[in-house]
PDB file of N, CA and C in Angstrom:
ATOM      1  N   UNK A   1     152.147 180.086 185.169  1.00  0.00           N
ATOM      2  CA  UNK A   1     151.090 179.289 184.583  1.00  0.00           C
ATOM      3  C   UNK A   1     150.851 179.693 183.124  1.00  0.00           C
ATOM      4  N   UNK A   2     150.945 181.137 183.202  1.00  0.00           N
ATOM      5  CA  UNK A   2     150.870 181.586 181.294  1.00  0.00           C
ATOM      6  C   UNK A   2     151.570 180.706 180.810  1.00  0.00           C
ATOM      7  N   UNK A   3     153.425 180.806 181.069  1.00  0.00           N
ATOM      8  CA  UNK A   3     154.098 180.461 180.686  1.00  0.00           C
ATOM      9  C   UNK A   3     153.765 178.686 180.064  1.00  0.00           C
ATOM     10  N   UNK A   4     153.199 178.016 180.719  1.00  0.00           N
ATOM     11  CA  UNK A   4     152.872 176.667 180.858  1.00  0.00           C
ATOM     12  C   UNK A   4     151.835 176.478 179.852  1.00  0.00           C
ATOM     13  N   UNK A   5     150.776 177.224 179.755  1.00  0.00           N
ATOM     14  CA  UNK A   5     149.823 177.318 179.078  1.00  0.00           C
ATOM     15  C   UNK A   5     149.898 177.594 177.414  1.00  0.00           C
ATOM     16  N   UNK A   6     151.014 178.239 177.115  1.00  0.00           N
ATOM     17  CA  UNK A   6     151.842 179.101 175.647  1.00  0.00           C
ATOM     18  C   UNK A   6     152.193 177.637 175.240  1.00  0.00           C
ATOM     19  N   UNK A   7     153.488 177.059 176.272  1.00  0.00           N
ATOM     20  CA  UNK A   7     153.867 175.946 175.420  1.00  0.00           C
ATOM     21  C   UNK A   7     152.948 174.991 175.173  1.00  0.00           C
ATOM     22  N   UNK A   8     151.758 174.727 175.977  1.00  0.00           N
ATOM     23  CA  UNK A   8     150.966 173.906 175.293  1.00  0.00           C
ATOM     24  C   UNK A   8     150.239 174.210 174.048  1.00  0.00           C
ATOM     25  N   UNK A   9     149.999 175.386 173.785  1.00  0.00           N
ATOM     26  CA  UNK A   9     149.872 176.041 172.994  1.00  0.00           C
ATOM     27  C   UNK A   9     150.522 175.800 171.319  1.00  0.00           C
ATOM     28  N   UNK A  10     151.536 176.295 171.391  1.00  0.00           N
ATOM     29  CA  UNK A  10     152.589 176.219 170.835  1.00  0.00           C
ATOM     30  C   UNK A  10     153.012 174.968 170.302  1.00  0.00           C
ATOM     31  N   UNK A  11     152.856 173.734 171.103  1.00  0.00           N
ATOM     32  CA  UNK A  11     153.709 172.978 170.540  1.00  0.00           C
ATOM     33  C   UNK A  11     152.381 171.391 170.188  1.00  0.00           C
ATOM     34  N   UNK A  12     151.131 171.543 170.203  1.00  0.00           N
ATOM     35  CA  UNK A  12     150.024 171.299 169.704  1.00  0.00           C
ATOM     36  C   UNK A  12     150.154 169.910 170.538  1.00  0.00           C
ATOM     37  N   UNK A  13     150.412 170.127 171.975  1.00  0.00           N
ATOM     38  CA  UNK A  13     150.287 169.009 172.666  1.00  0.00           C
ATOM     39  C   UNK A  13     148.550 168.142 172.785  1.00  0.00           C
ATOM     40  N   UNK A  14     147.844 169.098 172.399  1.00  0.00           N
ATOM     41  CA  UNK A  14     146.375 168.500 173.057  1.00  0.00           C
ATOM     42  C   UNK A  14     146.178 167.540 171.243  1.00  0.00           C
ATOM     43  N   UNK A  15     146.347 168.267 170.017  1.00  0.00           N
ATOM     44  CA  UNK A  15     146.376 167.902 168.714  1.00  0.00           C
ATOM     45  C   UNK A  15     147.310 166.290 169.032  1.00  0.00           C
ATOM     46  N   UNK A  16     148.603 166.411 169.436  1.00  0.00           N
ATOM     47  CA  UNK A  16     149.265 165.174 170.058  1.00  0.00           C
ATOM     48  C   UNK A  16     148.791 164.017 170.202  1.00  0.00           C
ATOM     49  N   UNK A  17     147.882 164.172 171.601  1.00  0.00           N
ATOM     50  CA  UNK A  17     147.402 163.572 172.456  1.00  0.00           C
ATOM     51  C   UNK A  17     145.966 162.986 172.164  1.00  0.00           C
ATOM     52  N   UNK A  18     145.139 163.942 170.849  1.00  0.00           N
ATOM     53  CA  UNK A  18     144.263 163.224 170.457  1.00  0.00           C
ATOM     54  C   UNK A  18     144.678 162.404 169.564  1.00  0.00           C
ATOM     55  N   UNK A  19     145.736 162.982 168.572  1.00  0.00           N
ATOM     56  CA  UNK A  19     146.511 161.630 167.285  1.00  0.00           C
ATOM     57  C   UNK A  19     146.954 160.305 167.876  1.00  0.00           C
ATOM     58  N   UNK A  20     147.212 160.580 168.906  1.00  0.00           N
ATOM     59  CA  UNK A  20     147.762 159.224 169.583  1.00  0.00           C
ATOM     60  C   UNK A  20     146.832 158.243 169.955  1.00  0.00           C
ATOM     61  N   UNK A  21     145.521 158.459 170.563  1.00  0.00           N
ATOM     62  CA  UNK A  21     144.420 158.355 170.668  1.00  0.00           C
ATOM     63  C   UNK A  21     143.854 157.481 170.279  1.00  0.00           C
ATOM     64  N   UNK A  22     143.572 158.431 168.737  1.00  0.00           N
ATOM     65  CA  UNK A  22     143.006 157.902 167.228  1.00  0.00           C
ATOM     66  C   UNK A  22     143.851 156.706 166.652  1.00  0.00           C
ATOM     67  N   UNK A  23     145.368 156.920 166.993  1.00  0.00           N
ATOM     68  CA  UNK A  23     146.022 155.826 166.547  1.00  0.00           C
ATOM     69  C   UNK A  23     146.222 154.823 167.208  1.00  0.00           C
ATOM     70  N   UNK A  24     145.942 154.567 168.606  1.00  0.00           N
ATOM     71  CA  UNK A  24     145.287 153.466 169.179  1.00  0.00           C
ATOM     72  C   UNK A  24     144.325 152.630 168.263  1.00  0.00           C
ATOM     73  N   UNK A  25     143.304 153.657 168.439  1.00  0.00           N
ATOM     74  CA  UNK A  25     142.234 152.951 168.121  1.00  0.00           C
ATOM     75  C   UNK A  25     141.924 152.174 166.328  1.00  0.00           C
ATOM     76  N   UNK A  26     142.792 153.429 165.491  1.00  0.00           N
ATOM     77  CA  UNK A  26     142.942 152.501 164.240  1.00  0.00           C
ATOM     78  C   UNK A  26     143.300 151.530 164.420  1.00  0.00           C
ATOM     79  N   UNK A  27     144.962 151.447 165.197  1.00  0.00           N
ATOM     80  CA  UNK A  27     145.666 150.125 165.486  1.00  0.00           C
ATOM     81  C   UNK A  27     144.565 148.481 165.728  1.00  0.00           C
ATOM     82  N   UNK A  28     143.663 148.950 166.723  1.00  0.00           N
ATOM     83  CA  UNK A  28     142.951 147.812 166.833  1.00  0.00           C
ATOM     84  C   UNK A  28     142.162 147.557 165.922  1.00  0.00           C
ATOM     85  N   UNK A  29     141.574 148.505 165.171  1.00  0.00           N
ATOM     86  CA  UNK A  29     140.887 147.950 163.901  1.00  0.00           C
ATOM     87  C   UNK A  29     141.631 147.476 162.740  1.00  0.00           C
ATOM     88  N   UNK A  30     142.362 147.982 162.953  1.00  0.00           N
ATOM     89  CA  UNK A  30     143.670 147.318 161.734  1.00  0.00           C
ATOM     90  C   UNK A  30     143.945 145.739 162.265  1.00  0.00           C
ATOM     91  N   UNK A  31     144.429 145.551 163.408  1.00  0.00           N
ATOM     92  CA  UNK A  31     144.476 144.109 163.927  1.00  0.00           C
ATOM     93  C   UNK A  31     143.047 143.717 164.087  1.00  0.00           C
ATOM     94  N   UNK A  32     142.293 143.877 164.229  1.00  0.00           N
ATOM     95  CA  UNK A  32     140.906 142.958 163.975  1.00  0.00           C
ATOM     96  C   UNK A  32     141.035 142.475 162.565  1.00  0.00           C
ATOM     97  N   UNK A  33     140.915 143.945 161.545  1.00  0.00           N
ATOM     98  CA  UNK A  33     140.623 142.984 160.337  1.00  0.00           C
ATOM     99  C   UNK A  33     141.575 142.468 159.905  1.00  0.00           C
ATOM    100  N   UNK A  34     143.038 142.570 160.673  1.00  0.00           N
ATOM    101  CA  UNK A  34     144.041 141.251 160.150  1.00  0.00           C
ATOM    102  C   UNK A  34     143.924 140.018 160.677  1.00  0.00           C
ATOM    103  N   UNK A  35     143.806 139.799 162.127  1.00  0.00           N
ATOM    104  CA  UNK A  35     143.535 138.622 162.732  1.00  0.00           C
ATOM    105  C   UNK A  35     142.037 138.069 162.384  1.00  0.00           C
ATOM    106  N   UNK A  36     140.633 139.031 161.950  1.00  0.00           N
ATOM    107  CA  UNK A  36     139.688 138.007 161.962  1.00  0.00           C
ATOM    108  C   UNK A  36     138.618 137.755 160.760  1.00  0.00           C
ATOM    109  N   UNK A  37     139.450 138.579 159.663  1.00  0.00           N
ATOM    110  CA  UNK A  37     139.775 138.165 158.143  1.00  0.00           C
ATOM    111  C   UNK A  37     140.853 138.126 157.272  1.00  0.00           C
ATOM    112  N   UNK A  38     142.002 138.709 156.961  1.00  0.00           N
ATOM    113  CA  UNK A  38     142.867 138.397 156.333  1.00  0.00           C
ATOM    114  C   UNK A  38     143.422 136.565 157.072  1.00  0.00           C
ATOM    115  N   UNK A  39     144.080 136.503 158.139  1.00  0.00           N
ATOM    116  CA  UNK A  39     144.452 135.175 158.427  1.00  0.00           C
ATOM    117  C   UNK A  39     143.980 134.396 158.434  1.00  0.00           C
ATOM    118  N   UNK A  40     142.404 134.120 158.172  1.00  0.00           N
ATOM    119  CA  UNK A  40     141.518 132.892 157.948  1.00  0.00           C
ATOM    120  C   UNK A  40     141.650 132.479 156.656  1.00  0.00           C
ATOM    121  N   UNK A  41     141.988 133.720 155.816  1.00  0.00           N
ATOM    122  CA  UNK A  41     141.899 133.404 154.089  1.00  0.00           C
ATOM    123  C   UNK A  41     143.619 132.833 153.910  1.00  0.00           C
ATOM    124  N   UNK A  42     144.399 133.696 154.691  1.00  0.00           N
ATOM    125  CA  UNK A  42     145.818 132.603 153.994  1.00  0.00           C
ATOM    126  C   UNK A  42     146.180 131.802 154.847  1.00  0.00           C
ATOM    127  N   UNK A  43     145.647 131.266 155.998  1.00  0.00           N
ATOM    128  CA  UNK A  43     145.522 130.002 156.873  1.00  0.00           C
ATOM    129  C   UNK A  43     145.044 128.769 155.892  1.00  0.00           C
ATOM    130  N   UNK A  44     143.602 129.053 155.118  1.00  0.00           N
ATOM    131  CA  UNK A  44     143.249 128.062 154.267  1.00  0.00           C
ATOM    132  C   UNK A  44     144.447 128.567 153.071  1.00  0.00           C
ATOM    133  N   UNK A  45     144.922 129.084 152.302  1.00  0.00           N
ATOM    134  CA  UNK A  45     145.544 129.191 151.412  1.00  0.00           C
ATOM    135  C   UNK A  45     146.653 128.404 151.638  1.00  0.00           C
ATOM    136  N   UNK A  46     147.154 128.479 153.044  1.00  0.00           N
ATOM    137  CA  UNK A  46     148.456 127.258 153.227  1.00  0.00           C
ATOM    138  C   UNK A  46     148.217 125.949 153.608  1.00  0.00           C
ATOM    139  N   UNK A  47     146.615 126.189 153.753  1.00  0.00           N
ATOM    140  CA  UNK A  47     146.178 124.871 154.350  1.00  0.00           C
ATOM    141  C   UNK A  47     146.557 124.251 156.046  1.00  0.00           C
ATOM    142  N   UNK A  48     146.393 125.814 156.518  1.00  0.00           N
ATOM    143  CA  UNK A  48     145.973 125.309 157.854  1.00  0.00           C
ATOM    144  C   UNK A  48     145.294 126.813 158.570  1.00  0.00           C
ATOM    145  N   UNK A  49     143.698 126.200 158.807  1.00  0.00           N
ATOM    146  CA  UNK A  49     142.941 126.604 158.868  1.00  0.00           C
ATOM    147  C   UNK A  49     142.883 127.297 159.777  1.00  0.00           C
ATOM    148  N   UNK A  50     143.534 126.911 160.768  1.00  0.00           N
ATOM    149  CA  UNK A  50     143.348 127.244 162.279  1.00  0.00           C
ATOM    150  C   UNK A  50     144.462 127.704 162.656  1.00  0.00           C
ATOM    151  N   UNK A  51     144.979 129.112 163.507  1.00  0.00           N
ATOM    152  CA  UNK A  51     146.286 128.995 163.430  1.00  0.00           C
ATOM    153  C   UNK A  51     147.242 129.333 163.449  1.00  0.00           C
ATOM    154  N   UNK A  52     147.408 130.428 161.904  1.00  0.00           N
ATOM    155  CA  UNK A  52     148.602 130.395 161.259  1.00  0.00           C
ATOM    156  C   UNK A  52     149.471 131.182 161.896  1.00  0.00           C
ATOM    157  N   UNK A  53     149.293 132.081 163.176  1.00  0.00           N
ATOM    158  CA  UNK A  53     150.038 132.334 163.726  1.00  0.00           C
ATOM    159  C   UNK A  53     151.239 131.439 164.655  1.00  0.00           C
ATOM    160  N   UNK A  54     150.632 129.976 165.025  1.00  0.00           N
ATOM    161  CA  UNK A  54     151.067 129.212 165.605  1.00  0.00           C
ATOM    162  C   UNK A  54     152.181 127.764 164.272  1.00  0.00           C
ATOM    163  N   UNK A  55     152.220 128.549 162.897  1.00  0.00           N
ATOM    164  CA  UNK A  55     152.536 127.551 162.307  1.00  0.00           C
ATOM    165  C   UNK A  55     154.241 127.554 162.437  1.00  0.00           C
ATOM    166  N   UNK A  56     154.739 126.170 163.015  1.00  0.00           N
ATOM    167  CA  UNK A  56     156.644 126.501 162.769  1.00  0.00           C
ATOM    168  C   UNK A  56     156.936 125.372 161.946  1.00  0.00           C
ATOM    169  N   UNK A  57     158.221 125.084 161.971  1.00  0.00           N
ATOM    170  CA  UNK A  57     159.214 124.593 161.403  1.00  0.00           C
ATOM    171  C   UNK A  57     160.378 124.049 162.382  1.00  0.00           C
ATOM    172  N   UNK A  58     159.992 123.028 162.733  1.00  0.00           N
ATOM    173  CA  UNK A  58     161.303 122.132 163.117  1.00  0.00           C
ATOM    174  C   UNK A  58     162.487 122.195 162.123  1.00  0.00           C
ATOM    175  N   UNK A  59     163.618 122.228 163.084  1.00  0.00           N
ATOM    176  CA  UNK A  59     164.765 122.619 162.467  1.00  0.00           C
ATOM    177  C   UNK A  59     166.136 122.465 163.497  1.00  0.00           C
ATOM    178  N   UNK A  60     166.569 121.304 163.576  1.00  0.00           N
ATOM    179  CA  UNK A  60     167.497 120.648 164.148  1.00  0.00           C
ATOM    180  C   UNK A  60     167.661 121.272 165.831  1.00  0.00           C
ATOM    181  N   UNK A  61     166.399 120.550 165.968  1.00  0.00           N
ATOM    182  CA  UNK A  61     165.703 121.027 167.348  1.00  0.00           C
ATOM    183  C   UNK A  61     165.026 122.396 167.814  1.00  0.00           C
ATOM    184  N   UNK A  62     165.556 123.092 167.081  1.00  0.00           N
ATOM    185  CA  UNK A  62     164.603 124.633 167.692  1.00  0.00           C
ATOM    186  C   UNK A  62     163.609 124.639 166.260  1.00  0.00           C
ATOM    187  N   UNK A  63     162.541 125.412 167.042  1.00  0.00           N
ATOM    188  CA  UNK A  63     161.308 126.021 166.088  1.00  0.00           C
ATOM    189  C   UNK A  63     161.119 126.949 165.563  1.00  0.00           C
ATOM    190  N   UNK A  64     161.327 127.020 164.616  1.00  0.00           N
ATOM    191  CA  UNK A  64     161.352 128.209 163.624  1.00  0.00           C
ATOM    192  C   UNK A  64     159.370 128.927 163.178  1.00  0.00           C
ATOM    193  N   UNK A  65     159.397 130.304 163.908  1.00  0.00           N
ATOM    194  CA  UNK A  65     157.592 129.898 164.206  1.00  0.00           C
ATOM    195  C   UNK A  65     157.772 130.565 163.015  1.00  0.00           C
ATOM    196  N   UNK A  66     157.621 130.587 161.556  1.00  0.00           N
ATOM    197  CA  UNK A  66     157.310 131.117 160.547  1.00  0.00           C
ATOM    198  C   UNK A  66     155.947 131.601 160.208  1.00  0.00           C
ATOM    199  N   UNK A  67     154.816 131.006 160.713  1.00  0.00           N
ATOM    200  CA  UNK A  67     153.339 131.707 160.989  1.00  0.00           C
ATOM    201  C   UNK A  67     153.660 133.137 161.788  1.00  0.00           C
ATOM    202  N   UNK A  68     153.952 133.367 162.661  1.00  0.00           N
ATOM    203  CA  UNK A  68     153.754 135.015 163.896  1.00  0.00           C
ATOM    204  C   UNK A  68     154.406 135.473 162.993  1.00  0.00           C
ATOM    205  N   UNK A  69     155.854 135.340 162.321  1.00  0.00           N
ATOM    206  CA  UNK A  69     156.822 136.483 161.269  1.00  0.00           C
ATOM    207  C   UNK A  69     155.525 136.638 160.056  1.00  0.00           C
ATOM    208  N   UNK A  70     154.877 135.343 159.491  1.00  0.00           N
ATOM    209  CA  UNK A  70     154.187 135.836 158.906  1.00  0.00           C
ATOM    210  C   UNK A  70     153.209 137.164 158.952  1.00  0.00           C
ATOM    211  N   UNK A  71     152.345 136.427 160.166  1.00  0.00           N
ATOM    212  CA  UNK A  71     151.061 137.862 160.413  1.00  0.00           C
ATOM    213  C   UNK A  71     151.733 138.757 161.027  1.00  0.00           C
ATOM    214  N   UNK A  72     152.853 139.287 161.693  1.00  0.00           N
ATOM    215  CA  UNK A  72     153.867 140.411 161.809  1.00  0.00           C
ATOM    216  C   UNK A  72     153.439 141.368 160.530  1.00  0.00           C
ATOM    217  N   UNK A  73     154.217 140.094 159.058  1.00  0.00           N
ATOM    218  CA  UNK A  73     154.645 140.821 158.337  1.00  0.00           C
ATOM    219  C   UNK A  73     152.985 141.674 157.412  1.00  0.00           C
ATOM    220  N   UNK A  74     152.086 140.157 157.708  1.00  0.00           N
ATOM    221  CA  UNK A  74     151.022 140.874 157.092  1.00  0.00           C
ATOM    222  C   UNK A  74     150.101 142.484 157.609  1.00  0.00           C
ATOM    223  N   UNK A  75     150.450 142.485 158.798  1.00  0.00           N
ATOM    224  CA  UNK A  75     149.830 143.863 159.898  1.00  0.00           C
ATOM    225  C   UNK A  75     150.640 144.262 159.514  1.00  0.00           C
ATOM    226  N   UNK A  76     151.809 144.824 159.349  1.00  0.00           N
ATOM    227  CA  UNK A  76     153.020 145.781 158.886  1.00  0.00           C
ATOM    228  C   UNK A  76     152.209 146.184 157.155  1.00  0.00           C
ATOM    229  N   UNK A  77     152.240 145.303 156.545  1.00  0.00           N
ATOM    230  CA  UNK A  77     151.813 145.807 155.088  1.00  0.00           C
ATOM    231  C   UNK A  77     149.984 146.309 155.050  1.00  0.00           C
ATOM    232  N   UNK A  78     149.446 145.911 155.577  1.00  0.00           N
ATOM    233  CA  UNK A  78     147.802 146.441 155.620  1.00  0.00           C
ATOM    234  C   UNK A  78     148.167 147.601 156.605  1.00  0.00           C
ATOM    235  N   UNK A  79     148.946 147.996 157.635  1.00  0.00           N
ATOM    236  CA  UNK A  79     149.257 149.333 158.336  1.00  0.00           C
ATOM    237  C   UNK A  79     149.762 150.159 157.191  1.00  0.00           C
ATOM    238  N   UNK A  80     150.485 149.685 156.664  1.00  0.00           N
ATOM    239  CA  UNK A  80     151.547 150.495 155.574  1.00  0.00           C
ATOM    240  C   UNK A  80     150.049 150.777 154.330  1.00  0.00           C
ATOM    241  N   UNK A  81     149.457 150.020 154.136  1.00  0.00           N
ATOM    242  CA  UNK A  81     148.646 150.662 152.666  1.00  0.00           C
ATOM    243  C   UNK A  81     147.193 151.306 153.758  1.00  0.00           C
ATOM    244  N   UNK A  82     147.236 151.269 154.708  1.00  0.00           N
ATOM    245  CA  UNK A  82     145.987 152.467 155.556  1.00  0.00           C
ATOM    246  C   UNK A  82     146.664 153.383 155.312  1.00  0.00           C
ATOM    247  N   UNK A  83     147.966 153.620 155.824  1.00  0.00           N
ATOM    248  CA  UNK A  83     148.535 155.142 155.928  1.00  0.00           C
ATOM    249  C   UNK A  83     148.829 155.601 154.590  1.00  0.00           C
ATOM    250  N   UNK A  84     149.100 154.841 153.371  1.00  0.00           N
ATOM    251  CA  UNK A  84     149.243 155.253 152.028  1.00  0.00           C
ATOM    252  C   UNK A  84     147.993 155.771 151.910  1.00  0.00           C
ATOM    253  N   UNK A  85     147.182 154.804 151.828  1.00  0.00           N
ATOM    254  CA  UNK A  85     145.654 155.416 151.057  1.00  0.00           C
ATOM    255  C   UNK A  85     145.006 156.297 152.020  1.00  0.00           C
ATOM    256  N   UNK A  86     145.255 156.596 153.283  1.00  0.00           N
ATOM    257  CA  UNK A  86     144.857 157.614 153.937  1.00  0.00           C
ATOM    258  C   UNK A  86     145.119 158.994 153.480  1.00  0.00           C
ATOM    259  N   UNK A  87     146.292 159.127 153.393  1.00  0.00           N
ATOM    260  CA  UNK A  87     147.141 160.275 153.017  1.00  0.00           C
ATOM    261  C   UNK A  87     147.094 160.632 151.441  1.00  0.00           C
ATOM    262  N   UNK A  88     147.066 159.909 150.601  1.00  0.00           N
ATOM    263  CA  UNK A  88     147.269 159.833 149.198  1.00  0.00           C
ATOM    264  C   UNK A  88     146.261 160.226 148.506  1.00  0.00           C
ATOM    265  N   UNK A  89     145.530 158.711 148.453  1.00  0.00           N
ATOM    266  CA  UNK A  89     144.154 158.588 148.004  1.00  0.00           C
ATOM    267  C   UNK A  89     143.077 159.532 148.551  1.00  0.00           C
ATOM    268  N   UNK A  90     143.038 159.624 149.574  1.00  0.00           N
ATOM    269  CA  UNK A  90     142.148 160.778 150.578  1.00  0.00           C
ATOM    270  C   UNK A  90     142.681 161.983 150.315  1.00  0.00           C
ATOM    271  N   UNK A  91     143.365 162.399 150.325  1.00  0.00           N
ATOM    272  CA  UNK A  91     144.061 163.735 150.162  1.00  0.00           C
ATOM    273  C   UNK A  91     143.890 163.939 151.391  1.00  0.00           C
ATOM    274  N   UNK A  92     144.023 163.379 152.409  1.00  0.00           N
ATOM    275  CA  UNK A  92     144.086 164.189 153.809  1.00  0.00           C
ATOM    276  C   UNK A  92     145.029 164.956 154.646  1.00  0.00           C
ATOM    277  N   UNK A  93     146.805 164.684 153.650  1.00  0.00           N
ATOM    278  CA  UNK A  93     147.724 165.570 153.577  1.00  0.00           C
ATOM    279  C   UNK A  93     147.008 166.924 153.808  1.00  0.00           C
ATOM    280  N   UNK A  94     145.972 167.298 153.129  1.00  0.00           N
ATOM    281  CA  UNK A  94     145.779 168.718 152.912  1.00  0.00           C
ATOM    282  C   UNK A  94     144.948 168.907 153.981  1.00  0.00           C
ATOM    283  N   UNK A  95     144.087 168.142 154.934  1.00  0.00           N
ATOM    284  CA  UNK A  95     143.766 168.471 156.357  1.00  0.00           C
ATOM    285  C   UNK A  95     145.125 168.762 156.944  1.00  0.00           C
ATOM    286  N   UNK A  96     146.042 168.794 157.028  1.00  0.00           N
ATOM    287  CA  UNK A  96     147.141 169.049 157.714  1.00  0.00           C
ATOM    288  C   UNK A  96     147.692 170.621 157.530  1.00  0.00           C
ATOM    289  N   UNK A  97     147.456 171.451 157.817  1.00  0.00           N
ATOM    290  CA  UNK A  97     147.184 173.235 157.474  1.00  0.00           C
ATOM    291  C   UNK A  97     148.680 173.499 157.846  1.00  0.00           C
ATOM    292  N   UNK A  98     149.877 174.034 157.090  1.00  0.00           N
ATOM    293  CA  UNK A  98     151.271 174.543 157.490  1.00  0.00           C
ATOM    294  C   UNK A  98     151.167 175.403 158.230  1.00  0.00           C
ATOM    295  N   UNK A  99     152.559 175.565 159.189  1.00  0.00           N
ATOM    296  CA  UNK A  99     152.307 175.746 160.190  1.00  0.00           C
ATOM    297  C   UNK A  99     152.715 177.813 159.222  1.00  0.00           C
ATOM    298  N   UNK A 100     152.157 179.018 160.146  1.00  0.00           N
ATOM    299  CA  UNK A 100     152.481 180.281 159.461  1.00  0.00           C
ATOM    300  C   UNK A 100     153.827 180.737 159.929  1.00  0.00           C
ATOM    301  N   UNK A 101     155.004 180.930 159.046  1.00  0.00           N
ATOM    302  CA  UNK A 101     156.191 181.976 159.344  1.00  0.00           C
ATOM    303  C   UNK A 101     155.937 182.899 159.830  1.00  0.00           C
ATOM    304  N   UNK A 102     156.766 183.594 160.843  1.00  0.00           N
ATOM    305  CA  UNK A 102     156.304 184.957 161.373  1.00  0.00           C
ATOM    306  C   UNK A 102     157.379 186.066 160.951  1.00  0.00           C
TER     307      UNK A 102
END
């Protein structure tokens, strides 16, 4: 049981398990404020209001859904500038303490 107890220890499984957690839960706030403000503003910007996840493109019979690749791509880039300005701007790199050589 020591033995069991060291590697948890050691290998910052509980630190893990709360990051994972936390990154749940950003995740959904990150998709809230993409789905229930960013896509209302470039829904009207393309001129469809309602939506834009559902917007395609006919194209010699199949549908090309170019709205979902859109808000894909827009949650990928508002994920990408949280974790920039988290780390950067915050300096929260430096909450992150190296680990000591022995």
């Amino acid at each position: 049981m020591k033995s069991f107890l060291d590697f948890i220890r050691e290998r910052a499984v509980v630190g893990l398990a709360i990051g994972f957690i936390l990154g749940g839960a950003v995740s959904q706030l990150v998709n809230s404020f993409i789905n229930d403000m960013i896509n209302p503003v470039v829904g009207l910007l393309l001129g469809q209001a309602h939506g834009l996840k559902n917007a395609s493109l006919p194209f010699f019979g199949a549908e090309i859904l170019w709205g979902n690749f859109l808000v894909t791509l827009i949650n990928f880039v508002i994920m990408a500038m949280v974790v920039f300005f988290g780390f950067k701007v915050l300096r929260l790199e430096k909450l992150d303490k190296p680990k000591e050589s022995k």
